[in-house]
C-alpha atoms as a PDB file:
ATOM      1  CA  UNK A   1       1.427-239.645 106.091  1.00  0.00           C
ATOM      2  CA  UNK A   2       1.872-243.174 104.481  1.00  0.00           C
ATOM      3  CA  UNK A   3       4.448-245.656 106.295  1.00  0.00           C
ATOM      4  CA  UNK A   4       4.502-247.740 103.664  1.00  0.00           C
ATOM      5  CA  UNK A   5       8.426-248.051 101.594  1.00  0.00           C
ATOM      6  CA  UNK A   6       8.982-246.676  98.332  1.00  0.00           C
ATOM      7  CA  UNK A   7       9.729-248.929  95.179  1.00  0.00           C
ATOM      8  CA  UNK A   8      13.616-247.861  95.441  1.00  0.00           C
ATOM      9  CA  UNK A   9      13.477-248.575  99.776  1.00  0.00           C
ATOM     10  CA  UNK A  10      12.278-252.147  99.259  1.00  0.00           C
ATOM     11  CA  UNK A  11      15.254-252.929  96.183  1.00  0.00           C
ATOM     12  CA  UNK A  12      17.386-251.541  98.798  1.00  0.00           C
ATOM     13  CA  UNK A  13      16.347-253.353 101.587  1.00  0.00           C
ATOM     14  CA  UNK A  14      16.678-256.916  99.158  1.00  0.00           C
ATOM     15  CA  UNK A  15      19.531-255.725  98.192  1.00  0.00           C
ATOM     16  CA  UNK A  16      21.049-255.372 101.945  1.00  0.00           C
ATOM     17  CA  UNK A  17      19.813-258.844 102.649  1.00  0.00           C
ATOM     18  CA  UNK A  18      21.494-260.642  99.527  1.00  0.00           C
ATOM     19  CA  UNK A  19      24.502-258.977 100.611  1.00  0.00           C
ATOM     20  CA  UNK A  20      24.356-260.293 104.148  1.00  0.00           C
ATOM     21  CA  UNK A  21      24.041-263.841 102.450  1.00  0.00           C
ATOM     22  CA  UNK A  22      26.977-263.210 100.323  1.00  0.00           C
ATOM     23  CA  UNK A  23      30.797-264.767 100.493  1.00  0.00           C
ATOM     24  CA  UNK A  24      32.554-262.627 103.004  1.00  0.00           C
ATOM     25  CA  UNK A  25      35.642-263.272 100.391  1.00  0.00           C
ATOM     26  CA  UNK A  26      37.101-260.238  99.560  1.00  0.00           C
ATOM     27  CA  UNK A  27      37.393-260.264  96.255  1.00  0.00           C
ATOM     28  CA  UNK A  28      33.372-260.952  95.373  1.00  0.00           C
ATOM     29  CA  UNK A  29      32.778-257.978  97.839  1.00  0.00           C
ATOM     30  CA  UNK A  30      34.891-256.253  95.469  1.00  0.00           C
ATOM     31  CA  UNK A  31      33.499-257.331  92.283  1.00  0.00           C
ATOM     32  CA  UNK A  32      30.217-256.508  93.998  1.00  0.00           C
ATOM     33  CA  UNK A  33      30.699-252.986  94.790  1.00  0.00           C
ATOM     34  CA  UNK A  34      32.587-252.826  90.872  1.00  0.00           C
ATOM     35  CA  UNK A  35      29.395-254.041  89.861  1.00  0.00           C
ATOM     36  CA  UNK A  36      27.136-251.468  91.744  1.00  0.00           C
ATOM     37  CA  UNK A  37      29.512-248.559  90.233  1.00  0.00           C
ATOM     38  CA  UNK A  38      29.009-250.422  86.810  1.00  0.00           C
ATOM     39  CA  UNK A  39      25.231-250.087  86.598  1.00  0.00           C
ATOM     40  CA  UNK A  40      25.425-246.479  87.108  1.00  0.00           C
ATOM     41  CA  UNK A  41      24.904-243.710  84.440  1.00  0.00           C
ATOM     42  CA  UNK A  42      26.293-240.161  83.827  1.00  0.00           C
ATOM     43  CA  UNK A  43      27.710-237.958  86.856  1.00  0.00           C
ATOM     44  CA  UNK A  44      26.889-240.680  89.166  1.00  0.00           C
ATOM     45  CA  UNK A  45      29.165-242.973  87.501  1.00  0.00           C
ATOM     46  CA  UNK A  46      31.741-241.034  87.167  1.00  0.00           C
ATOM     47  CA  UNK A  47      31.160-239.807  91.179  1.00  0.00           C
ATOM     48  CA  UNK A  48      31.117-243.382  92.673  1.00  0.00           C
ATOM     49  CA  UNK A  49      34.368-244.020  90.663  1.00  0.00           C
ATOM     50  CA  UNK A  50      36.402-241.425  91.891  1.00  0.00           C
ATOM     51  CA  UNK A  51      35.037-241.847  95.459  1.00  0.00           C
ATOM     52  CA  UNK A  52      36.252-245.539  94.755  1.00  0.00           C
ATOM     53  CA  UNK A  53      39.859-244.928  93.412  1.00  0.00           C
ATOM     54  CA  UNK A  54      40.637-241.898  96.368  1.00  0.00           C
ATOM     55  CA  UNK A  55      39.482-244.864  98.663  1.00  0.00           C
ATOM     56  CA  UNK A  56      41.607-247.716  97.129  1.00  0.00           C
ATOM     57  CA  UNK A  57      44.491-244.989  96.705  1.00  0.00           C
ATOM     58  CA  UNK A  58      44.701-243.415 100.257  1.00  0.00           C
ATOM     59  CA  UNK A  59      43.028-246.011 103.008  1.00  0.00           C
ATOM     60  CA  UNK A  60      43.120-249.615 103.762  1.00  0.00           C
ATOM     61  CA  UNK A  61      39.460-250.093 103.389  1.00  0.00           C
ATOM     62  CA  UNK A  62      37.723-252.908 101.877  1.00  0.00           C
ATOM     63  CA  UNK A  63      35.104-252.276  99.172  1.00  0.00           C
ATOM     64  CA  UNK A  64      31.910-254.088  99.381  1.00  0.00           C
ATOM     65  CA  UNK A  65      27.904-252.981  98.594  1.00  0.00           C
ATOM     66  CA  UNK A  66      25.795-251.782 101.410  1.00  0.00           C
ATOM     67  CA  UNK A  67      22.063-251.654 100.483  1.00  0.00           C
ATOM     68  CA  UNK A  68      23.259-251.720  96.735  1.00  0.00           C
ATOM     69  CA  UNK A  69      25.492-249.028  96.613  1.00  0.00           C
ATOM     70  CA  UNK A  70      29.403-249.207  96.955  1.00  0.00           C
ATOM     71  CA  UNK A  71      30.503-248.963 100.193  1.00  0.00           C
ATOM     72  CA  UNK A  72      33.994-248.635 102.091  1.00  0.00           C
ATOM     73  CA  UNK A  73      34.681-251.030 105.581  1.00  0.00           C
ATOM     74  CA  UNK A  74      36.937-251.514 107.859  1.00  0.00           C
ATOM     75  CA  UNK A  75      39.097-254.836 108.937  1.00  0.00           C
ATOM     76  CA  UNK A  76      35.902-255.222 111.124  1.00  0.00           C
ATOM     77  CA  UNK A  77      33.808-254.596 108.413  1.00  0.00           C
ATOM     78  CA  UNK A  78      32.128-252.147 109.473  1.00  0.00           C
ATOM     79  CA  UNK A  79      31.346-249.210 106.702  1.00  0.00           C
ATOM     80  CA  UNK A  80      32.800-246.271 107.297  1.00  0.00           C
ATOM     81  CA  UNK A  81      32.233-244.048 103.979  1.00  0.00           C
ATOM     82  CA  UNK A  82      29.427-245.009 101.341  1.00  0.00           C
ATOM     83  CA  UNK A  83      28.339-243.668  98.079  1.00  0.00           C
ATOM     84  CA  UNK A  84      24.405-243.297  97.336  1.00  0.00           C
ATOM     85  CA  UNK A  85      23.444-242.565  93.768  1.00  0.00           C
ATOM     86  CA  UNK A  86      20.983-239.819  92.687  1.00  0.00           C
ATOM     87  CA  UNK A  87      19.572-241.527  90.041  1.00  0.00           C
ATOM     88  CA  UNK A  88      18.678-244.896  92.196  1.00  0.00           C
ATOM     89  CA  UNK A  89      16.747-242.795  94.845  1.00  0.00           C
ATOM     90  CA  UNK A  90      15.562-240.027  92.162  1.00  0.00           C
ATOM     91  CA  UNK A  91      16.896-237.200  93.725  1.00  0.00           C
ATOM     92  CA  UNK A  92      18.624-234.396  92.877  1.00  0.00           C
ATOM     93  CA  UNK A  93      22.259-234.991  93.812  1.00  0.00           C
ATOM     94  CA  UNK A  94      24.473-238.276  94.755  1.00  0.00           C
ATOM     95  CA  UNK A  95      25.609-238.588  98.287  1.00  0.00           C
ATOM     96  CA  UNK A  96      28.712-239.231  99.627  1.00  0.00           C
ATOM     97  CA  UNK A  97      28.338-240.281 103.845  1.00  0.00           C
ATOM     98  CA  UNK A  98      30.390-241.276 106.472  1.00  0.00           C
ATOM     99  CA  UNK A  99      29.238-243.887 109.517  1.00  0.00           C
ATOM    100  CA  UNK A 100      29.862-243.864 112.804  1.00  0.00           C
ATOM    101  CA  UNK A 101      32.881-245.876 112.700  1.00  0.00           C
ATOM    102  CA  UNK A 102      34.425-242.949 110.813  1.00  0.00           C
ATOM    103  CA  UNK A 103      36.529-240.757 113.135  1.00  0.00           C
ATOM    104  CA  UNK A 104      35.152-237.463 111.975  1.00  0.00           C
ATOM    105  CA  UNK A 105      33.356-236.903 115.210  1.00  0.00           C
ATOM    106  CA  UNK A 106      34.295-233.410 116.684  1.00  0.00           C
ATOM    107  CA  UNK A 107      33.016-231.304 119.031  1.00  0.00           C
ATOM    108  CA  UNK A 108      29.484-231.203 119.392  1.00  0.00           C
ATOM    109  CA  UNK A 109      28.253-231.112 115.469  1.00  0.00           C
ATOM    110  CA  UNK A 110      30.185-232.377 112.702  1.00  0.00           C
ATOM    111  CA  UNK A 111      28.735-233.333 108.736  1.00  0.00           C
ATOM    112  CA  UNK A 112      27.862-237.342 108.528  1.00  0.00           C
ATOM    113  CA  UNK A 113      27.426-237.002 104.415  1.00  0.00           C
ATOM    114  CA  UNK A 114      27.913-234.664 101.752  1.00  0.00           C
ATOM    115  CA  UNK A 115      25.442-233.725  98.655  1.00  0.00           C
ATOM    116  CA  UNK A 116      28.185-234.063  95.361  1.00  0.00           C
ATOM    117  CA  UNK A 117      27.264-232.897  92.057  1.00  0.00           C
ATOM    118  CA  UNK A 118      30.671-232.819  91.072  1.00  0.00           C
ATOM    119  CA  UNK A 119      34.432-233.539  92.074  1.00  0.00           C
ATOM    120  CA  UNK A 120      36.806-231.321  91.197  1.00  0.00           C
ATOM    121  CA  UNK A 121      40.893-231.140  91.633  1.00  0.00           C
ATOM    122  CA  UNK A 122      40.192-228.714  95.185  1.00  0.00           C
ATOM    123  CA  UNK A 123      37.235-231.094  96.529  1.00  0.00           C
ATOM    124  CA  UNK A 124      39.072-234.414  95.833  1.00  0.00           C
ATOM    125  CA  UNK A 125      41.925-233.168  98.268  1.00  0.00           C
ATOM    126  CA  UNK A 126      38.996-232.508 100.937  1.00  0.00           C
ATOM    127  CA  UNK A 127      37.441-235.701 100.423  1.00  0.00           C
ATOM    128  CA  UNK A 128      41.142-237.416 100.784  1.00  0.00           C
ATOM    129  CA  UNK A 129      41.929-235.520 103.756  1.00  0.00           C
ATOM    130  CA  UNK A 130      38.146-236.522 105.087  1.00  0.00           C
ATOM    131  CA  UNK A 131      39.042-240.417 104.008  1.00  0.00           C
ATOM    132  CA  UNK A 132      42.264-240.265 105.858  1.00  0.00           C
ATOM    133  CA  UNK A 133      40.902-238.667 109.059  1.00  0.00           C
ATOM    134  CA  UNK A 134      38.123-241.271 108.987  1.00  0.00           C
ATOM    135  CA  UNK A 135      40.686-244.048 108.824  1.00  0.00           C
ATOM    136  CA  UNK A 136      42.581-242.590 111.353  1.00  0.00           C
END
């Protein structure tokens, strides 16, 4: 079994450090996740943005990029919800996760991300009601 990181594990991993050296400004964490969305294709694209307008629409968090991909923190900025492309880590659908400062935690088992291959009108309610709870 080989240790060694894939191509796509090592851009991530530069990726996380030139975001640690970034401006903690606001608005380039912004522009940075906008940019991350931008250089997707196809039904990733179009996932990340939707992910990224319910966020903006229904929670107070900050967008920024966490290992490359758009990501969602808190005041602390800590992320809370993240969205990981398909297409960027060649598999078969994009992923849509929560951390563990997300307050989804219940009981003794309770879904940390979601596979998404699509978003319709039904599952955009469950991922608002998911955002809120995790904001809560």
């Amino acid at each position: 079994m080989s240790t060694a990181f894939s191509k796509e594990e090592k851009a991530a991993m530069r990726a996380a450090a030139a975001e640690a050296k970034a401006s903690k400004k606001s608005a380039d964490l912004e522009a940075a996740c906008l940019a991350a969305i931008g250089e997707m294709n196809g039904t990733d694209r179009e996932l990340a943005e939707t992910l990224h307008r319910l966020v903006k629409e229904h929670t107070t968090l900050g967008a920024k990029t966490w290992y490359g991909m758009p990501a969602y923190a808190n005041a602390e900025g800590k992320v809370v919800t993240f969205f990981q492309s398909s297409e960027k880590f060649k598999v078969r659908y994009a992923t849509i996760g929560f951390q563990e400062d997300a307050n989804l935690d219940e009981g003794n088992i309770w879904p940390s991300s979601f596979a998404v291959t699509k978003l319709d009108a039904d599952d955009e309610k469950k991922l608002v009601t998911l955002l809120k709870k995790a904001v809560s």
